[in-house]
Protein backbone atom coordinates (compact mmCIF):
# COMPACT_ATOMS: atom_id res chain seq x y z
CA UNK A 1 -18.12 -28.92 20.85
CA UNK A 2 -18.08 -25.81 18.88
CA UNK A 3 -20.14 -25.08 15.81
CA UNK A 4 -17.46 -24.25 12.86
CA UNK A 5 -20.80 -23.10 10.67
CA UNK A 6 -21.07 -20.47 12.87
CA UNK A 7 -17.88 -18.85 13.41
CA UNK A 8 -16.50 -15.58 10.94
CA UNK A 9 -12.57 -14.80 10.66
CA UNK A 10 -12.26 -11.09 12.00
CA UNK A 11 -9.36 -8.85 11.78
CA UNK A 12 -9.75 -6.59 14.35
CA UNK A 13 -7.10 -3.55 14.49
CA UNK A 14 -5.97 -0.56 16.40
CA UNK A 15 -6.81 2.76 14.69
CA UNK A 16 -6.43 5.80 15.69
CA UNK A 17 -9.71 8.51 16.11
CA UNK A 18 -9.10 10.26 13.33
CA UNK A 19 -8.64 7.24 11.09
CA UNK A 20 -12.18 5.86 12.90
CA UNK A 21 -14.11 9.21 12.23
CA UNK A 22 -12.47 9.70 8.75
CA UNK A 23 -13.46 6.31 7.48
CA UNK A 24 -17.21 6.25 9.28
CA UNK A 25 -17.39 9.93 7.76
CA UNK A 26 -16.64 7.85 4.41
CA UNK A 27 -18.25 4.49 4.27
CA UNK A 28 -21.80 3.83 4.60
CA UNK A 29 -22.84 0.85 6.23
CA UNK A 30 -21.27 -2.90 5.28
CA UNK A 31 -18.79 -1.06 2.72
CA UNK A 32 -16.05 -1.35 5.30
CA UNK A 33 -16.11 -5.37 4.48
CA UNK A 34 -16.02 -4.83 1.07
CA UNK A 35 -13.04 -2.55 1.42
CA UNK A 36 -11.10 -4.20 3.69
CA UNK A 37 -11.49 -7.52 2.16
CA UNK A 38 -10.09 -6.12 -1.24
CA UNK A 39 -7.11 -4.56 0.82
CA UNK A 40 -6.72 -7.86 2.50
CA UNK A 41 -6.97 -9.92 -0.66
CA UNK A 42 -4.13 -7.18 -2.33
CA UNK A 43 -1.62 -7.39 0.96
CA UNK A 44 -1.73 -11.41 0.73
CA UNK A 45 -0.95 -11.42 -3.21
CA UNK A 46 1.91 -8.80 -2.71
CA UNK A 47 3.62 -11.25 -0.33
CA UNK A 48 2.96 -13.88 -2.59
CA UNK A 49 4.66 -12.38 -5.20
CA UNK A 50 7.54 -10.66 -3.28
CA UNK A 51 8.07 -12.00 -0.32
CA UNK A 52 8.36 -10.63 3.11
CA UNK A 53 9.96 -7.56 1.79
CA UNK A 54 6.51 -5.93 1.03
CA UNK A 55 5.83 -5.46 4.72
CA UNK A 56 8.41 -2.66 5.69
CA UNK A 57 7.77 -1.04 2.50
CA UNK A 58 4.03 -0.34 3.40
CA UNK A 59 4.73 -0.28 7.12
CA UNK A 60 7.52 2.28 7.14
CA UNK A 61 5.49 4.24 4.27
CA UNK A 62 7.96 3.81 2.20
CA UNK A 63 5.70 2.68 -0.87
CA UNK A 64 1.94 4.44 -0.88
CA UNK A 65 -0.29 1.35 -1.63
CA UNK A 66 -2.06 2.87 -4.24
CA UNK A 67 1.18 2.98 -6.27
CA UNK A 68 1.75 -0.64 -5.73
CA UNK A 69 -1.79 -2.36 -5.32
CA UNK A 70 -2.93 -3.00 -9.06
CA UNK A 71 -6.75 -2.63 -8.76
CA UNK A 72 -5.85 0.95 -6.49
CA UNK A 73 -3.36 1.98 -9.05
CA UNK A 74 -5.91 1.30 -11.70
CA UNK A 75 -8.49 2.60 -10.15
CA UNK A 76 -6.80 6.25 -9.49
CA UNK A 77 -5.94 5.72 -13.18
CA UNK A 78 -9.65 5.66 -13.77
CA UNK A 79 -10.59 8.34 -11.50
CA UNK A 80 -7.90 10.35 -12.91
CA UNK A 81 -9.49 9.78 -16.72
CA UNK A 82 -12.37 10.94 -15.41
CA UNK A 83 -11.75 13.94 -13.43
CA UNK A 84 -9.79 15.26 -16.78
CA UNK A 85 -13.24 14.85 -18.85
CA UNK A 86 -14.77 16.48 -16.30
């Protein structure tokens, strides 16, 4: 019989080098979950909300996620504010 208390959900996806070197060049240590998890959380509401519909749109690049993810799109808002005060 299998333990259920020990077993963790992974997503596990094809990347390409540059994408792996960019984000390890990027994220320190256990801030990948973090990340990801948000992303996860964000992809999950979209389809929610719109349907299947949100899928090609990010897929085929057709909509940059940090134009439609709220918390991205607010935070670039943020980091925009900032950068001007700077």
């Amino acid at each position: 019989m299998k333990d259920h208390s020990l077993y963790r959900p992974r997503l596990s996806i094809e990347i390409t080098e540059e994408q792996q070197r960019a984000l390890q060049s990027r994220l320190n240590h256990g801030e990948g979950k973090a990340v990801f998890s948000v992303l996860v959380d964000e992809v999950i509401s979209l389809i929610d909300d719109y349907g299947d519909i949100i899928i090609p749109l990010i897929a085929g690049r057709k909509a940059k996620p940090r134009d439609i993810f709220p918390s991205i799109k607010q935070a670039t808002t943020v980091a925009d504010k900032v950068g001007a005060q700077s």
